[in-house]
C-alpha atoms as a PDB file:
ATOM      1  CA  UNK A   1      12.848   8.578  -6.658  1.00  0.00           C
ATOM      2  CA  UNK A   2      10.201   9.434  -4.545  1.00  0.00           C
ATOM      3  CA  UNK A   3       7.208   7.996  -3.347  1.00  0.00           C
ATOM      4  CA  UNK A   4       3.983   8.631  -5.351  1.00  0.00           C
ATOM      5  CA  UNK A   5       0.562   9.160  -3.161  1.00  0.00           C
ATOM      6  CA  UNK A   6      -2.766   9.487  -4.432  1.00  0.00           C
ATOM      7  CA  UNK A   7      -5.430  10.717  -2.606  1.00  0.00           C
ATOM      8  CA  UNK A   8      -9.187  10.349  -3.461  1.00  0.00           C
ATOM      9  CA  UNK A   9     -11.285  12.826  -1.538  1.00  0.00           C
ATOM     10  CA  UNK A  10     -14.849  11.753  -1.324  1.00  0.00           C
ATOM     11  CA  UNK A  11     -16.240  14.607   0.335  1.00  0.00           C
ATOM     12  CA  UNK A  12     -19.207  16.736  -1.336  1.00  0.00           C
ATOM     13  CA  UNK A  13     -17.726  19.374   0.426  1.00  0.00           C
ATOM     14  CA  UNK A  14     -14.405  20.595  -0.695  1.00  0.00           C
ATOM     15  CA  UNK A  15     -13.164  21.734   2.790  1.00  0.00           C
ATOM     16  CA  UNK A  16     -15.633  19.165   5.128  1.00  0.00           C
ATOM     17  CA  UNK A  17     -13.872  17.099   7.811  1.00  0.00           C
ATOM     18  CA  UNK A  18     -12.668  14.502   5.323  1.00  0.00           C
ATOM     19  CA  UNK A  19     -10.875  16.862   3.250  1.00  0.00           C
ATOM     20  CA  UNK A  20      -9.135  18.582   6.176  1.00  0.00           C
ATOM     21  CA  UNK A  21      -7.489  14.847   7.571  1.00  0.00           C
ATOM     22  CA  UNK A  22      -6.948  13.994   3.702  1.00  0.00           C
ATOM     23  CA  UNK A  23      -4.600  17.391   3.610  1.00  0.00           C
ATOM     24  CA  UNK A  24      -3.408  16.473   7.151  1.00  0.00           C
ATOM     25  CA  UNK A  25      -2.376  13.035   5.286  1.00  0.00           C
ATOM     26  CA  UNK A  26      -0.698  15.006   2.681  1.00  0.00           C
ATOM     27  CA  UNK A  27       1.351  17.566   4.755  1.00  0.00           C
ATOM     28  CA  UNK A  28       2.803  14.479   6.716  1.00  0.00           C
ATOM     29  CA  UNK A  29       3.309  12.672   3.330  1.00  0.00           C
ATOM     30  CA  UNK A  30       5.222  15.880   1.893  1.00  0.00           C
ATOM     31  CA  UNK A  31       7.323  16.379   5.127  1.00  0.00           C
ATOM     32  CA  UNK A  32       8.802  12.997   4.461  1.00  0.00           C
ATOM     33  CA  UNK A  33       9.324  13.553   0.805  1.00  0.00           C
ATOM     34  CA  UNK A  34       6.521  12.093  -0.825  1.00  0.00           C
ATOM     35  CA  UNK A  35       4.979  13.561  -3.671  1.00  0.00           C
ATOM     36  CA  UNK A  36       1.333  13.589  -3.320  1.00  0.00           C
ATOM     37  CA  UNK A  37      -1.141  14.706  -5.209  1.00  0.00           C
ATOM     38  CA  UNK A  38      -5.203  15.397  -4.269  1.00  0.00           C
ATOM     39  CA  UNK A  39      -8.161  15.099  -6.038  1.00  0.00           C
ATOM     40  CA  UNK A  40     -11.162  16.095  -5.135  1.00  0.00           C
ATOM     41  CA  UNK A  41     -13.970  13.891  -6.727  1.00  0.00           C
ATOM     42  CA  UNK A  42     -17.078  15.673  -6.551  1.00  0.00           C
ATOM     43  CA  UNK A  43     -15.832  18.182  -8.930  1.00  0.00           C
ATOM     44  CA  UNK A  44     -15.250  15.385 -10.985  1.00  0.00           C
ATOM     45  CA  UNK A  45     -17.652  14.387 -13.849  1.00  0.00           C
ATOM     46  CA  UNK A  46     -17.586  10.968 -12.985  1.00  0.00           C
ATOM     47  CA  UNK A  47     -20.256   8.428 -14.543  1.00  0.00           C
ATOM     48  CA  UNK A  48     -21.354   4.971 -12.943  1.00  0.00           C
ATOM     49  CA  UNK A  49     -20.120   1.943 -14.417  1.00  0.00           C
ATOM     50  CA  UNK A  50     -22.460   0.660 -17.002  1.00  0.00           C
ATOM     51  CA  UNK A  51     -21.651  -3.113 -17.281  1.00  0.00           C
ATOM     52  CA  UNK A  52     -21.387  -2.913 -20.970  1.00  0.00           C
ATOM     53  CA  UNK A  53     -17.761  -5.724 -20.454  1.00  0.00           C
ATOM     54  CA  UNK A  54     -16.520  -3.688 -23.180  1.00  0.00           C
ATOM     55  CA  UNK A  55     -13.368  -2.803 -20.793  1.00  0.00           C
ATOM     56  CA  UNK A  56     -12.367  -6.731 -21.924  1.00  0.00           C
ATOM     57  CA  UNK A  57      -9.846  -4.462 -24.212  1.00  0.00           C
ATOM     58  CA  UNK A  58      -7.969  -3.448 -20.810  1.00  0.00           C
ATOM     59  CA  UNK A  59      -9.547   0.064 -20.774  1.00  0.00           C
ATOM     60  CA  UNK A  60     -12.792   1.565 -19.862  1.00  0.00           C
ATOM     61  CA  UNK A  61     -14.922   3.204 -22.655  1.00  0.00           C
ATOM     62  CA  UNK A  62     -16.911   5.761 -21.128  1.00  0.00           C
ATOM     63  CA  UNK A  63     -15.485   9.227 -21.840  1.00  0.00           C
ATOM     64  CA  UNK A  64     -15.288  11.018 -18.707  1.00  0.00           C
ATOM     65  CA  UNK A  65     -13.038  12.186 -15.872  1.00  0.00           C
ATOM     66  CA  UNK A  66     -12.446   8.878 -14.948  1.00  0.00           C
ATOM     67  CA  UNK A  67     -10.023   7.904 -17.906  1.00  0.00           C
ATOM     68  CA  UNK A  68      -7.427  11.225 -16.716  1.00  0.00           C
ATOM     69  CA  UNK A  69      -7.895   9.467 -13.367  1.00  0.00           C
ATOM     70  CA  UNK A  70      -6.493   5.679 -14.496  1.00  0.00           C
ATOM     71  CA  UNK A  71      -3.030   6.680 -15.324  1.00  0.00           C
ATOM     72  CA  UNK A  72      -3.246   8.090 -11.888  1.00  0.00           C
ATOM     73  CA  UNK A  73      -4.087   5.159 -10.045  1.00  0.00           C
ATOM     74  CA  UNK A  74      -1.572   3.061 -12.172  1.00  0.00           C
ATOM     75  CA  UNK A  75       1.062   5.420 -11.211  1.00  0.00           C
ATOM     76  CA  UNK A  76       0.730   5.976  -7.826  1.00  0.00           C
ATOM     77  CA  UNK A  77       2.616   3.621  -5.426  1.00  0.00           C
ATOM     78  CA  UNK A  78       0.006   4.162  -2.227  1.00  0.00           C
ATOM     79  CA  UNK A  79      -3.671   5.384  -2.687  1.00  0.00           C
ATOM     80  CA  UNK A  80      -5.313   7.438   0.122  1.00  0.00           C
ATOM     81  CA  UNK A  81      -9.641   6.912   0.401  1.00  0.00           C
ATOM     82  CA  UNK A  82     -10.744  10.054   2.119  1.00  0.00           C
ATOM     83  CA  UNK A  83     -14.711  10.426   2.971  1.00  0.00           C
ATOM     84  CA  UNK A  84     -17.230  11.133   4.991  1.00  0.00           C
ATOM     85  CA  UNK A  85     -20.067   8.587   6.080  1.00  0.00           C
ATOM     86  CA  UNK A  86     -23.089   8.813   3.911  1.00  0.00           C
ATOM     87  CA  UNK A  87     -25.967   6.926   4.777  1.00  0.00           C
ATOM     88  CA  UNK A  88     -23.973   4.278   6.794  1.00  0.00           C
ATOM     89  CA  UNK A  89     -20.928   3.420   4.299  1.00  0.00           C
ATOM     90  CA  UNK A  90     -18.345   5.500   1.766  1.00  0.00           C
ATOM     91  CA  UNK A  91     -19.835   8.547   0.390  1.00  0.00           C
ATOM     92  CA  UNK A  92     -20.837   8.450  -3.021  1.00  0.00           C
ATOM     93  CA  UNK A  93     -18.585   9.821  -4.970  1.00  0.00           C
ATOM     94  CA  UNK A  94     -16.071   7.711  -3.839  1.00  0.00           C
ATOM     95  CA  UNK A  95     -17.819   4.847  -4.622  1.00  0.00           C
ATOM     96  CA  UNK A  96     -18.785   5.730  -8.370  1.00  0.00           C
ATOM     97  CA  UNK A  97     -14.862   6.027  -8.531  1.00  0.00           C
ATOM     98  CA  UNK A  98     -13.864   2.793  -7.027  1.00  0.00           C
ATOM     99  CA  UNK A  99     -16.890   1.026  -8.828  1.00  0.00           C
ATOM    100  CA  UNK A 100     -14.948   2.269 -12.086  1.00  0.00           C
ATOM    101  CA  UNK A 101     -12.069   0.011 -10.890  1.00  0.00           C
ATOM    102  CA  UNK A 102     -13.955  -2.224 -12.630  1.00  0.00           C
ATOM    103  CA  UNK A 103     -12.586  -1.815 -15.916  1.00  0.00           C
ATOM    104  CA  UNK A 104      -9.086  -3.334 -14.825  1.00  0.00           C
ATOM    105  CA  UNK A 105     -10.595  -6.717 -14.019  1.00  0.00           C
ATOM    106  CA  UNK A 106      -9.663  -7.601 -17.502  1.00  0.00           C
ATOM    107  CA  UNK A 107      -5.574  -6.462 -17.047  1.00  0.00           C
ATOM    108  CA  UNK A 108      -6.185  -8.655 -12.818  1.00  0.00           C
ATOM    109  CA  UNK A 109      -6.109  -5.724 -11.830  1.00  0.00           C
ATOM    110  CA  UNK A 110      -2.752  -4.689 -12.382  1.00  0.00           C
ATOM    111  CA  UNK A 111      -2.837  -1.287 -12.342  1.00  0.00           C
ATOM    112  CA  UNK A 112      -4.120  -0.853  -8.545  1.00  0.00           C
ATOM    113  CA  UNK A 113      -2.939  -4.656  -7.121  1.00  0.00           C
ATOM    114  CA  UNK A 114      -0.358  -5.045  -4.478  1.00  0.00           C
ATOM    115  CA  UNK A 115      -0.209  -1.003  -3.562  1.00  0.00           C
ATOM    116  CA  UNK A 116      -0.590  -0.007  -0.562  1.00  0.00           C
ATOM    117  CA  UNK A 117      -3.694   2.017   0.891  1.00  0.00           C
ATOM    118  CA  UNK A 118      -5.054   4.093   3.821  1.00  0.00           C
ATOM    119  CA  UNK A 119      -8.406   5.290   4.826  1.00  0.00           C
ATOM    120  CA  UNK A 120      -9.264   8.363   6.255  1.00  0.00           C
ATOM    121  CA  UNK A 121     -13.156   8.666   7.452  1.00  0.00           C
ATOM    122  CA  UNK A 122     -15.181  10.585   9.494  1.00  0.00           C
ATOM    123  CA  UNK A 123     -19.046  10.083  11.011  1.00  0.00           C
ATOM    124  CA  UNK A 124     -21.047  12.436  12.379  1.00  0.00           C
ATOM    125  CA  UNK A 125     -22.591  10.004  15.461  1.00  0.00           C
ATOM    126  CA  UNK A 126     -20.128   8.836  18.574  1.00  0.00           C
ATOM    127  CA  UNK A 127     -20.446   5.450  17.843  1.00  0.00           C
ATOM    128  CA  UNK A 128     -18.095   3.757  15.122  1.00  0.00           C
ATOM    129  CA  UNK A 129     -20.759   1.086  14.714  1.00  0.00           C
ATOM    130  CA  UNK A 130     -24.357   3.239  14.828  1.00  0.00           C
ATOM    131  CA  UNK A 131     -22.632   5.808  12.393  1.00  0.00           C
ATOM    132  CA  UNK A 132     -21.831   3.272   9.682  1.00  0.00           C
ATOM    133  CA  UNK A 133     -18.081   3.645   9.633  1.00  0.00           C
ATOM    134  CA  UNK A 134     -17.774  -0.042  10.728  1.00  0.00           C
ATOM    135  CA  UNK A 135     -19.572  -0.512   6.884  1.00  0.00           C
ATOM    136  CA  UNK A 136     -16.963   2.012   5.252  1.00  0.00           C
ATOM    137  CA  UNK A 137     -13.870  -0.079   7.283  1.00  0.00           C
ATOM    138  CA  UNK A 138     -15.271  -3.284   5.891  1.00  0.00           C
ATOM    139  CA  UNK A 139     -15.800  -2.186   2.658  1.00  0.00           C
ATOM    140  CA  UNK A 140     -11.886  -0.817   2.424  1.00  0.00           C
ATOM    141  CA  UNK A 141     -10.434  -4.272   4.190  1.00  0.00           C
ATOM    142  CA  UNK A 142     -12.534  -6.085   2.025  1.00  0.00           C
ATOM    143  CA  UNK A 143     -11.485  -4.392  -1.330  1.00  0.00           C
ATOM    144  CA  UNK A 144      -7.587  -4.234  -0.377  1.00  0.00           C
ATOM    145  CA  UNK A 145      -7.651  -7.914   0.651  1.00  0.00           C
ATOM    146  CA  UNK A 146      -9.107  -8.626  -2.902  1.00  0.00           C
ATOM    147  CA  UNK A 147      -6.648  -6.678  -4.333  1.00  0.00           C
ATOM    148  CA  UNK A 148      -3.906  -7.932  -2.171  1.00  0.00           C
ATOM    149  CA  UNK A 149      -3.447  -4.258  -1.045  1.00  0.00           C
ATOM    150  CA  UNK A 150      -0.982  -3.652   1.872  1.00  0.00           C
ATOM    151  CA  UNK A 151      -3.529  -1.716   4.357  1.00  0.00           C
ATOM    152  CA  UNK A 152      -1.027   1.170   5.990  1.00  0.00           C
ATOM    153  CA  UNK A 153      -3.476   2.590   8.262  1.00  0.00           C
ATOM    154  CA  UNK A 154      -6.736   4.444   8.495  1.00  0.00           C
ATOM    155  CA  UNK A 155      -7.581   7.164  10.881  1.00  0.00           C
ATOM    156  CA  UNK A 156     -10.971   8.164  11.510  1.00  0.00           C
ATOM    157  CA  UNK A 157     -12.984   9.699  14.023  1.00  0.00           C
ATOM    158  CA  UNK A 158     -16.399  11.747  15.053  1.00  0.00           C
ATOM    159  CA  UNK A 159     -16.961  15.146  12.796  1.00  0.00           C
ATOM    160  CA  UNK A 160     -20.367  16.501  12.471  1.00  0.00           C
ATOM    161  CA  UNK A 161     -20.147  19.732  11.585  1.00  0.00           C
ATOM    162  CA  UNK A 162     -17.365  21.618   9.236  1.00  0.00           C
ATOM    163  CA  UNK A 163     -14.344  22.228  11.182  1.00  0.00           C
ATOM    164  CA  UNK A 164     -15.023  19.920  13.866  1.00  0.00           C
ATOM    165  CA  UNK A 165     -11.668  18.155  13.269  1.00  0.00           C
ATOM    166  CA  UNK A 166      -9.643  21.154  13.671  1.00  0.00           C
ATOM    167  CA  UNK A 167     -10.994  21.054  16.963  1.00  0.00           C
ATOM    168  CA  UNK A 168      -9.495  17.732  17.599  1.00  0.00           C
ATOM    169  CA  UNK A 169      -5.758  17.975  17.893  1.00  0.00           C
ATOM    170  CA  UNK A 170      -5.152  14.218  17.833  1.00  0.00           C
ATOM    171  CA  UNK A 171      -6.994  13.203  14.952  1.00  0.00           C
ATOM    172  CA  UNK A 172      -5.223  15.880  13.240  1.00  0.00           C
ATOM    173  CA  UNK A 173      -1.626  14.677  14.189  1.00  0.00           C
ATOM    174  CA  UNK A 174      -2.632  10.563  13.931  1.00  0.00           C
ATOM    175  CA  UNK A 175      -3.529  12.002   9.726  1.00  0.00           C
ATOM    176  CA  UNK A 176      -0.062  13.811   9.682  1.00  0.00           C
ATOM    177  CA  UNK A 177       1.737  10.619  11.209  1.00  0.00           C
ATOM    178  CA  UNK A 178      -0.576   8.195   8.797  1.00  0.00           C
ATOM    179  CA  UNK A 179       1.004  10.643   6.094  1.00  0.00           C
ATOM    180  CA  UNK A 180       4.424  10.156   7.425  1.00  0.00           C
ATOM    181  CA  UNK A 181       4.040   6.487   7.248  1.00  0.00           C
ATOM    182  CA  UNK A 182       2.791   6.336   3.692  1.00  0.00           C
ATOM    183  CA  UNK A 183       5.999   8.175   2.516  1.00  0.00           C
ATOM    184  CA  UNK A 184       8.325   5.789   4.416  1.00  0.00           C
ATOM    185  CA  UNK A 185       7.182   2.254   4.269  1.00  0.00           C
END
């Protein structure tokens, strides 16, 4: 059987820099005979967690594209994060989604501990420290180490403006090989 990937893109944009390494991840991920499958959150309707504790059940209640989403993380043996830098951390839309993790706390988490993750992130400053990836990176290590995630890499890099990546052949081969890796370990 092969290997199941999940990938979350974060990006507002459906084909910003993010997006493109995500796919990048995906080819690599396919060429080793993973299946993968992409989702694209912002098309998502996606509500925040409301701290009503009624997930104590083992299930969220809030009807919305979130609980098609669930079986998906459950079944997928890696999980990919793909986003841009917002305002010095993940973008939003990412983080409604992982802040809707929340509703396995009452199963330990089950459904999402123990698999293996990778990060994909871009900034649009030089610096991986000024631009606020350093806050995305610590965010991810901090969630997969409470999870007791196996971290399989992250690539990320400077992308301002749409396309830029394309424009950066080794970013574009490090997602590819990430990919690779995620189908083989």
């Amino acid at each position: 059987m092969s290997k199941q990937i999940l990938i979350l893109k974060g990006s507002p944009r459906e084909r910003g820099n993010s997006s493109v390494l995500a796919e990048q991840v995906a080819a690599g991920a396919r060429a080793a005979s993973a299946e993968v499958e992409s989702i694209y959150l912002h098309g998502l309707d996606i509500r925040p967690c409301d701290g009503c504790d009624l997930c104590n059940t083992g299930a969220c209640i809030i009807e919305d594209d979130m609980q098609a989403l669930y079986p998906k993380l459950e079944a997928a043996n890696a999980i990919v994060l793909a986003t841009p830098v917002y305002w010095f951390t993940i973008s939003a839309q990412l983080k409604l989604c992982i802040d809707r993790w929340y509703g396995f706390q009452y199963t330990s988490w089950k459904q999402v501990r123990g698999k293996q993750f990778a990060l994909v992130l871009t900034y649009g400053d030089t610096d991986l420290y000024t631009s606020g990836g350093i806050n995305a990176i610590n965010t991810f290590e901090t969630m997969c180490r409470f999870l007791k995630a196996e971290v399989i890499g992250m690539v990320y890099g400077t992308a301002n403006d749409i396309g830029d990546v394309e424009k950066q052949p080794e970013l574009m081969e490090r997602a590819y090989k990430l990919g690779q890796k995620l189908a083989t370990v």
